[in-house]
N, C-alpha and C. Protein backbone atom coordinates (compact mmCIF):
# COMPACT_ATOMS: atom_id res chain seq x y z
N UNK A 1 -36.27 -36.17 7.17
CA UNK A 1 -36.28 -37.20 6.16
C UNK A 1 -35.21 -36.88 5.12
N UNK A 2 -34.55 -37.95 4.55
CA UNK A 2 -33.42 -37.78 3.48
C UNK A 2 -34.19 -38.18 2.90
N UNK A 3 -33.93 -37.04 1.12
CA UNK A 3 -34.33 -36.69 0.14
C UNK A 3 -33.06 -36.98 -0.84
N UNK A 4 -34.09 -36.88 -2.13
CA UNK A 4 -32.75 -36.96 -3.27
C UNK A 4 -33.68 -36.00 -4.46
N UNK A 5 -32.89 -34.64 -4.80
CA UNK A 5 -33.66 -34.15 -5.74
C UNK A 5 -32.70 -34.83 -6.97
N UNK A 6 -33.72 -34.70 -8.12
CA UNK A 6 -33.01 -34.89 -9.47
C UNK A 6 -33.81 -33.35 -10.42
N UNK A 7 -32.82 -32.70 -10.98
CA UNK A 7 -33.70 -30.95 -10.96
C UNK A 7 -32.96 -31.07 -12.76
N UNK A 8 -33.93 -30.85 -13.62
CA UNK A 8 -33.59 -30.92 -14.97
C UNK A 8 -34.42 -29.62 -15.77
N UNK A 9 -33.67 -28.78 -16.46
CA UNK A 9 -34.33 -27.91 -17.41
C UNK A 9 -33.96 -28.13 -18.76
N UNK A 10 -34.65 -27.33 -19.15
CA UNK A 10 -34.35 -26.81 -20.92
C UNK A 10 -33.40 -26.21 -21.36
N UNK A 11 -32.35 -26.12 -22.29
CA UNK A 11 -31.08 -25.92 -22.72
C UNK A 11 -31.82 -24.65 -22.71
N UNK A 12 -32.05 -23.99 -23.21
CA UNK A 12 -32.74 -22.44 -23.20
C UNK A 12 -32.55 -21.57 -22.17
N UNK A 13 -33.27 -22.45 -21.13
CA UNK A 13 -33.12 -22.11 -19.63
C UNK A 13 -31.84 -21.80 -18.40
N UNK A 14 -31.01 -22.47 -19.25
CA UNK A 14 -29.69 -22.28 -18.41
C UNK A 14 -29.52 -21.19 -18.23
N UNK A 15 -29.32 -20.34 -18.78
CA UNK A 15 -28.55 -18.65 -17.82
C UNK A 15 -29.61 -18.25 -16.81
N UNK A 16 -30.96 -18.68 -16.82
CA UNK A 16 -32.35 -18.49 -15.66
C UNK A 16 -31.84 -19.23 -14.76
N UNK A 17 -31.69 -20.18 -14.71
CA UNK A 17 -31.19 -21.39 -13.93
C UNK A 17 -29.96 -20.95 -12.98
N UNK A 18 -28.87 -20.53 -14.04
CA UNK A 18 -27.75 -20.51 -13.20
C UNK A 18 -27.32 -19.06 -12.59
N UNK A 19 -28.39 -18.29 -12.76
CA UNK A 19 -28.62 -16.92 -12.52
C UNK A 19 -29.37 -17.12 -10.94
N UNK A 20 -30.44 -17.72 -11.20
CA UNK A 20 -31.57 -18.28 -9.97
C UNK A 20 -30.61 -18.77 -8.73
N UNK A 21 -30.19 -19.96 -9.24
CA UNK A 21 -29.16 -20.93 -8.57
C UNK A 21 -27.91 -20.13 -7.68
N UNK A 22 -27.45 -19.36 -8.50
CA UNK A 22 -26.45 -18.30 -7.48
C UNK A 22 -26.50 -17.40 -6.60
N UNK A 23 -27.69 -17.01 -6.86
CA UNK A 23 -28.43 -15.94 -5.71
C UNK A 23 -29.24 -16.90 -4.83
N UNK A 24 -29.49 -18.05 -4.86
CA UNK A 24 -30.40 -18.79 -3.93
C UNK A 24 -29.76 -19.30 -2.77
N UNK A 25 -30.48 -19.19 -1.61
CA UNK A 25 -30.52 -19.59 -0.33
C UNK A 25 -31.59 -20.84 -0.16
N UNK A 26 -30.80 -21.90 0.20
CA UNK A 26 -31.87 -22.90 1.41
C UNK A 26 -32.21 -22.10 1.82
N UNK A 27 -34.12 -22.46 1.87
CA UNK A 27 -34.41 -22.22 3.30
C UNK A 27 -33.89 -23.00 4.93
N UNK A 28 -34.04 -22.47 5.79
CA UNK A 28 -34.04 -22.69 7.37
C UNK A 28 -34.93 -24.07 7.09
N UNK A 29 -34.35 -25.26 8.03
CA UNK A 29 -35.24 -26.45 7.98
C UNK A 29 -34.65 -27.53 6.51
N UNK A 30 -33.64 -26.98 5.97
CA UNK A 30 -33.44 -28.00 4.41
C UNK A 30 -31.84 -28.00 5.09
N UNK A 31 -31.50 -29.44 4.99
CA UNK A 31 -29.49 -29.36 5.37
C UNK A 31 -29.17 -30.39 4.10
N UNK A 32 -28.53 -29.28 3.35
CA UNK A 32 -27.74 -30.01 2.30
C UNK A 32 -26.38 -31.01 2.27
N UNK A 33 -26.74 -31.79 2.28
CA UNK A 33 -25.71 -33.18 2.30
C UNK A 33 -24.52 -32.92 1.32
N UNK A 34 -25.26 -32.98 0.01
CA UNK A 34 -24.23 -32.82 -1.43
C UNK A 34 -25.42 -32.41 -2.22
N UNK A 35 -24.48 -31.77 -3.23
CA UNK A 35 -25.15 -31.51 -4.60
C UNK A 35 -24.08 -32.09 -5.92
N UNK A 36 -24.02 -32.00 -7.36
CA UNK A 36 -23.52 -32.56 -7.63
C UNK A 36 -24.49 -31.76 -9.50
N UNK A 37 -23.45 -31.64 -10.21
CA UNK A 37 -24.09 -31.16 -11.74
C UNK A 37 -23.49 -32.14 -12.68
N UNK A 38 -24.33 -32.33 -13.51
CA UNK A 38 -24.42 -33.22 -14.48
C UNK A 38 -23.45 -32.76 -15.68
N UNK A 39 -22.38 -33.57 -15.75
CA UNK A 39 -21.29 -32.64 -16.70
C UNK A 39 -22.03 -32.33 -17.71
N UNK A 40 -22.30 -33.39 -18.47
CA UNK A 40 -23.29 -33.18 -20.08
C UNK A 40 -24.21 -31.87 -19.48
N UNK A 41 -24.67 -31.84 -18.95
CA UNK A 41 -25.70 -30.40 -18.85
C UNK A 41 -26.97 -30.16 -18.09
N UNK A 42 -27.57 -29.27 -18.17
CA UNK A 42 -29.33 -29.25 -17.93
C UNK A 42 -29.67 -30.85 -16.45
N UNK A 43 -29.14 -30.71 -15.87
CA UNK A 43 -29.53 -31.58 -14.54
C UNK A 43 -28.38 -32.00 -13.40
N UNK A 44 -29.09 -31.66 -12.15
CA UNK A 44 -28.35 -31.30 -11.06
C UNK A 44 -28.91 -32.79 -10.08
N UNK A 45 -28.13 -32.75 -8.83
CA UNK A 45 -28.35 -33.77 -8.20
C UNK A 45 -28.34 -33.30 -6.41
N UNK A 46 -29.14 -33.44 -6.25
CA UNK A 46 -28.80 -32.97 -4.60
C UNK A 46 -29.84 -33.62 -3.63
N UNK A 47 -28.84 -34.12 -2.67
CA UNK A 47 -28.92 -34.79 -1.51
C UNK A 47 -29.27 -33.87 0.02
N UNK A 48 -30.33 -34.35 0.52
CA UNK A 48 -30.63 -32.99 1.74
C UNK A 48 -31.59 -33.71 2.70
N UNK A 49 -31.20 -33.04 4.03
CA UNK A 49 -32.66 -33.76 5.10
C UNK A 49 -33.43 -32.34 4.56
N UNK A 50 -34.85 -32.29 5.00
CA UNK A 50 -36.20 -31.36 4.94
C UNK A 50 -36.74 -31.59 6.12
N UNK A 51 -37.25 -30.74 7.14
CA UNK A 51 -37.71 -31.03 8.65
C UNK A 51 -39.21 -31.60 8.03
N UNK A 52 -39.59 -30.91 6.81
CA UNK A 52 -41.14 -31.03 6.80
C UNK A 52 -41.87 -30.91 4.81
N UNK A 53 -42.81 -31.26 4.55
CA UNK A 53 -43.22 -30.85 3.53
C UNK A 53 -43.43 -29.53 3.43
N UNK A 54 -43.47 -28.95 3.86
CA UNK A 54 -43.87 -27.48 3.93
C UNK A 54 -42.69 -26.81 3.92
N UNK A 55 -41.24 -27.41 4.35
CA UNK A 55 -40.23 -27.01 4.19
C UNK A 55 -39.65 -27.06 2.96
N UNK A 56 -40.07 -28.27 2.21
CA UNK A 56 -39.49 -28.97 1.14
C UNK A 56 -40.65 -27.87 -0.11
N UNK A 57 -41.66 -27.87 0.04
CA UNK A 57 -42.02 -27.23 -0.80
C UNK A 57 -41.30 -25.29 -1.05
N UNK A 58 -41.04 -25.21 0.14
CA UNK A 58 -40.55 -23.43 0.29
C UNK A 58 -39.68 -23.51 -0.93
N UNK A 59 -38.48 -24.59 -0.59
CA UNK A 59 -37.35 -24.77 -1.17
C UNK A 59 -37.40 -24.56 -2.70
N UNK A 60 -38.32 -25.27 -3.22
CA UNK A 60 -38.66 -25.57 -4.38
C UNK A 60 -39.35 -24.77 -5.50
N UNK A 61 -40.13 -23.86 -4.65
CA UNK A 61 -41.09 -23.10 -5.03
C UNK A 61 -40.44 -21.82 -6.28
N UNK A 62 -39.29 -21.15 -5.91
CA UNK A 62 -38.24 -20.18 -7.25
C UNK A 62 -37.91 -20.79 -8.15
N UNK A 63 -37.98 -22.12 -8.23
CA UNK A 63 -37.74 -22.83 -9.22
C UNK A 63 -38.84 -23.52 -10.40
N UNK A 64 -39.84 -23.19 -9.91
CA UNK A 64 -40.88 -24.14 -10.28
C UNK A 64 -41.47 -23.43 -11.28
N UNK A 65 -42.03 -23.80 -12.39
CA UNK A 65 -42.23 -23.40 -13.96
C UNK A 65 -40.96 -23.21 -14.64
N UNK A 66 -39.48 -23.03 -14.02
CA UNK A 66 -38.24 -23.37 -14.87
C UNK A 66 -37.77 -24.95 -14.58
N UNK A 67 -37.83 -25.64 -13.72
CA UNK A 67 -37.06 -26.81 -13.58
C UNK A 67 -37.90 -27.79 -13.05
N UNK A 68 -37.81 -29.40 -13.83
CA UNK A 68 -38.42 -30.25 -13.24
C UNK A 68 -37.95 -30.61 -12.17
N UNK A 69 -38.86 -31.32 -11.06
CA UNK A 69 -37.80 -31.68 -9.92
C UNK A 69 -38.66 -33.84 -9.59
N UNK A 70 -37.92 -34.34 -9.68
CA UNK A 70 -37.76 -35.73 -9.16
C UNK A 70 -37.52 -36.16 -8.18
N UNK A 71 -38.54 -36.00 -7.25
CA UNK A 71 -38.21 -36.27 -5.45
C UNK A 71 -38.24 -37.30 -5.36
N UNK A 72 -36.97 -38.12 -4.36
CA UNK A 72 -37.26 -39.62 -4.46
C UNK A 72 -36.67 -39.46 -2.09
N UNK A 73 -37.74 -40.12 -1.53
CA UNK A 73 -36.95 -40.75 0.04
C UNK A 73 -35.90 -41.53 -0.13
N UNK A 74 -34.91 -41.43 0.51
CA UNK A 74 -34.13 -42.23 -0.05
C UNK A 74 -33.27 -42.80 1.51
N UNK A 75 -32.52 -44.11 1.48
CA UNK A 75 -31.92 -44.38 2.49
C UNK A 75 -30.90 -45.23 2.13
N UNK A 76 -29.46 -45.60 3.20
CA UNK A 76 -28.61 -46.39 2.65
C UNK A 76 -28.98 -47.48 3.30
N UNK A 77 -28.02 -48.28 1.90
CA UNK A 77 -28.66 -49.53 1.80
C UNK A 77 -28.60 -50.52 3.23
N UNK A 78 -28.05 -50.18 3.81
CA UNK A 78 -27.45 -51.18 5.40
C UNK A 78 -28.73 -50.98 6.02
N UNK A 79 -28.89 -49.54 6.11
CA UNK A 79 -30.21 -49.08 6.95
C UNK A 79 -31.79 -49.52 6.24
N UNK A 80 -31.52 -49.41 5.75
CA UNK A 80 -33.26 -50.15 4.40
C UNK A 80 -32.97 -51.39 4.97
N UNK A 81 -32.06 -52.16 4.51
CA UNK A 81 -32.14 -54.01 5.50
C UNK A 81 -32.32 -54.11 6.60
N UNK A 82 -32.13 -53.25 7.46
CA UNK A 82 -32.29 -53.69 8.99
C UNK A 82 -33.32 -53.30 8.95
N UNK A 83 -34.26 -51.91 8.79
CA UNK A 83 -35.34 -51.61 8.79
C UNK A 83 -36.24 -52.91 8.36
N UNK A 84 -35.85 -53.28 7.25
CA UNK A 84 -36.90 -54.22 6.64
C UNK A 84 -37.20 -55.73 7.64
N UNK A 85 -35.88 -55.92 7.94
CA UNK A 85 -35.88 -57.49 8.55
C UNK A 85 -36.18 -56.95 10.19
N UNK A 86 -36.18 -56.10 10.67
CA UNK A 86 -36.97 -55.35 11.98
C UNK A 86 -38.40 -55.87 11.82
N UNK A 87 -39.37 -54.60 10.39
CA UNK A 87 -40.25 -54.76 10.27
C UNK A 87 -40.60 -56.57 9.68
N UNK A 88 -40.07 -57.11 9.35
CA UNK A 88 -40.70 -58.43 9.15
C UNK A 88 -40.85 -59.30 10.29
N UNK A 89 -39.56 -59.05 11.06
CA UNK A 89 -39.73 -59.45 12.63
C UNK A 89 -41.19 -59.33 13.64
N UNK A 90 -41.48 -58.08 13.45
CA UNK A 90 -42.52 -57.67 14.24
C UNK A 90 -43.58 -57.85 13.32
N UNK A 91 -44.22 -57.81 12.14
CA UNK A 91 -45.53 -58.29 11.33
C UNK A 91 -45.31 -59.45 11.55
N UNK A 92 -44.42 -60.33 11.21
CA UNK A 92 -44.43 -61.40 10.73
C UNK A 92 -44.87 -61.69 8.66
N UNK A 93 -44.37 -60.53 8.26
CA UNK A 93 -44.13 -60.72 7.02
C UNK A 93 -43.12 -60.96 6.43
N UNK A 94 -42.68 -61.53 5.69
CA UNK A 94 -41.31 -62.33 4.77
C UNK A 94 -40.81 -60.52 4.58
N UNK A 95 -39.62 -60.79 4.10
CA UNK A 95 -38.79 -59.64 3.26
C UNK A 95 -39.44 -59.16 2.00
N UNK A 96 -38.56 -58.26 1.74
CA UNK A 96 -39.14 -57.78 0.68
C UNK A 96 -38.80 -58.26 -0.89
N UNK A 97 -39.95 -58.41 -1.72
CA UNK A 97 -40.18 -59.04 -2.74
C UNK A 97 -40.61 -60.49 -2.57
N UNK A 98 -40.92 -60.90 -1.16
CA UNK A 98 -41.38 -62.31 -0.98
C UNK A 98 -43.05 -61.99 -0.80
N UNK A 99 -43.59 -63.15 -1.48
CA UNK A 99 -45.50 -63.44 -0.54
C UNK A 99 -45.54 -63.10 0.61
N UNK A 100 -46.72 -62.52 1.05
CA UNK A 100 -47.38 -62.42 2.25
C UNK A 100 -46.98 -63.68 3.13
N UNK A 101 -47.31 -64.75 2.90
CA UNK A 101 -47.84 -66.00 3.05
C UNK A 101 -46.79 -67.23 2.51
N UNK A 102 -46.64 -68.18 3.63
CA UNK A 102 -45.75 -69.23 2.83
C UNK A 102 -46.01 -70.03 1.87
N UNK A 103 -47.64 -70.38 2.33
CA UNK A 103 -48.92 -70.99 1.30
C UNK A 103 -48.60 -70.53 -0.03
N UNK A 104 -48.67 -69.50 -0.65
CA UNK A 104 -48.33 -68.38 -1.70
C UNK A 104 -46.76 -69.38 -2.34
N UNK A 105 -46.09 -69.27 -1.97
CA UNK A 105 -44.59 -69.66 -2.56
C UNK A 105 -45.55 -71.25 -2.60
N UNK A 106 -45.86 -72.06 -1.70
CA UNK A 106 -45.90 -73.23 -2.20
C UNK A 106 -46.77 -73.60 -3.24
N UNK A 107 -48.02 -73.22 -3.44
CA UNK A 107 -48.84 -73.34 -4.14
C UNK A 107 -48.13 -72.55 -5.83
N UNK A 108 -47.26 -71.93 -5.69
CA UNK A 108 -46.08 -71.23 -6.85
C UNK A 108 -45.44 -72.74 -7.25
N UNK A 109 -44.59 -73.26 -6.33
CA UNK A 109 -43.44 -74.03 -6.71
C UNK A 109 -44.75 -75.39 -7.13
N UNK A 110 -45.25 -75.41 -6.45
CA UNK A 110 -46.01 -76.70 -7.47
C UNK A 110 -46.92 -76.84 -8.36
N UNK A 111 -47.12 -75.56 -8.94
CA UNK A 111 -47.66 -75.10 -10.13
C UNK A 111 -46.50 -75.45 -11.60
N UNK A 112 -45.09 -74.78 -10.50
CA UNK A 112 -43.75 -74.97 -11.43
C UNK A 112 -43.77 -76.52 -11.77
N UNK A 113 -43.69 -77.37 -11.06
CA UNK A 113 -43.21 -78.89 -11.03
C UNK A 113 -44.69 -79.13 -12.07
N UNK A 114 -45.42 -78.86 -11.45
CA UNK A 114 -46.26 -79.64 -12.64
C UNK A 114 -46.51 -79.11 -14.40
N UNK A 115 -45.67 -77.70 -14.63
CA UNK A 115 -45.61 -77.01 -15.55
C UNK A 115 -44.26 -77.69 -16.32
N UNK A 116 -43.03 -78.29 -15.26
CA UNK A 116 -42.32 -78.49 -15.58
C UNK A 116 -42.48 -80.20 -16.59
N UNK A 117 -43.66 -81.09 -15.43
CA UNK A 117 -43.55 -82.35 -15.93
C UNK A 117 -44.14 -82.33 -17.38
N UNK A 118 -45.36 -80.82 -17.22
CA UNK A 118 -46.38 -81.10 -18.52
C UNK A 118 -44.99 -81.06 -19.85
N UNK A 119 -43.70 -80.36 -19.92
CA UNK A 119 -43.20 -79.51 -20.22
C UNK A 119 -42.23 -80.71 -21.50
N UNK A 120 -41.72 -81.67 -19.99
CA UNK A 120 -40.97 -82.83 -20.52
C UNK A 120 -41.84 -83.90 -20.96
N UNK A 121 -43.24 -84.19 -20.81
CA UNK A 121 -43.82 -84.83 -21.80
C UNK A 121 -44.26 -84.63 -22.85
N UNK A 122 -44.48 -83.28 -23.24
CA UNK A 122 -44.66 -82.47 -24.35
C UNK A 122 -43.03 -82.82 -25.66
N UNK A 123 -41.74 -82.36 -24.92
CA UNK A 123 -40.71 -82.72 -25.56
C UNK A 123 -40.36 -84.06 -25.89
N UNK A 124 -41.01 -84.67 -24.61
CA UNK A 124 -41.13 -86.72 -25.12
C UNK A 124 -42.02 -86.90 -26.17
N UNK A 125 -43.15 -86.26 -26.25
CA UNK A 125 -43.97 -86.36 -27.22
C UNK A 125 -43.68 -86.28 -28.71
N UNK A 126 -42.62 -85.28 -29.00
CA UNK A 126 -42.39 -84.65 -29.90
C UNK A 126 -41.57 -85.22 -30.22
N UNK A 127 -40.31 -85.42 -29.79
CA UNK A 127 -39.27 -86.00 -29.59
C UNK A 127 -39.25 -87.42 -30.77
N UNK A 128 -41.09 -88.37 -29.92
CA UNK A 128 -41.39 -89.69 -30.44
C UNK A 128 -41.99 -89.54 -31.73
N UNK A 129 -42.53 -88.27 -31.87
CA UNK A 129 -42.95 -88.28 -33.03
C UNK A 129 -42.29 -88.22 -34.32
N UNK A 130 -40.80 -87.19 -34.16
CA UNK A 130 -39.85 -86.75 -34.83
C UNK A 130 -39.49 -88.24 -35.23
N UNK A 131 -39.06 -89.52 -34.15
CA UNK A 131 -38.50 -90.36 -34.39
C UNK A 131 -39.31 -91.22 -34.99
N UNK A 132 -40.32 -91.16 -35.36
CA UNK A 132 -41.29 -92.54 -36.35
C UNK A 132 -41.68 -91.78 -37.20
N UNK A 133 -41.41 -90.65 -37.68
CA UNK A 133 -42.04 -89.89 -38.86
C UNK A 133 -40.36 -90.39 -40.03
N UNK A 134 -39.14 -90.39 -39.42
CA UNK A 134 -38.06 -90.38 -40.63
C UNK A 134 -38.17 -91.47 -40.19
């Protein structure tokens, strides 16, 4: 699985950090893609497959009570769309950020139209009133 760490400490912490960081080895099972340091300071960026949680935790573990870590799965974007419109293919669920259900969107859009008509008789209303009050 591709991973994305985001690894942030305490200005304090830096010479622990970059002391830690230089003597450290991946473990066996972690393949580092990129890494990448945050010019301003105190946070790093690194990109890596992990065979396993148990791998991903090894990794992590010399670091942990000095540096937060922000695990996010991550995938490119070409591959997330095909995945998605695959999986909608085979459920038969819309894409993503759409209703379950087509019912859902329609019973939406004519909630709108009639929100919309209440909307412009309200402004006709007002409108008539503005005009017989001067």
């Amino acid at each position: 699985m591709l991973l994305m760490d985001i690894i942030t400490w305490e200005p304090k912490d830096s010479e622990k950090v970059t002391n830690l960081y230089m003597n450290y080895e991946y473990p066996k099972g972690i393949k580092v893609i990129d890494e990448w340091f945050d010019l301003r300071g105190y946070r790093t960026f690194v990109i890596y497959e992990s065979e396993d949680e148990k791998t991903y935790a090894t990794s992590v573990f010399p670091f942990m009570g000095l540096c937060r870590f922000e695990t996010f799965p991550i995938m490119k974007p070409d591959e997330a769309i095909q995945m998605a419109q695959k999986l909608a293919e085979e459920t038969g669920v819309r894409g993503m950020g759409h209703g379950e259900s087509g019912g859902d969107t329609e019973e939406f859009l004519q909630q709108m139209e009639k929100l919309e008509k209440r909307v412009q008789r309200l402004e006709h209303h007002s409108f008539v009133q503005q005009e017989d009050t001067t």
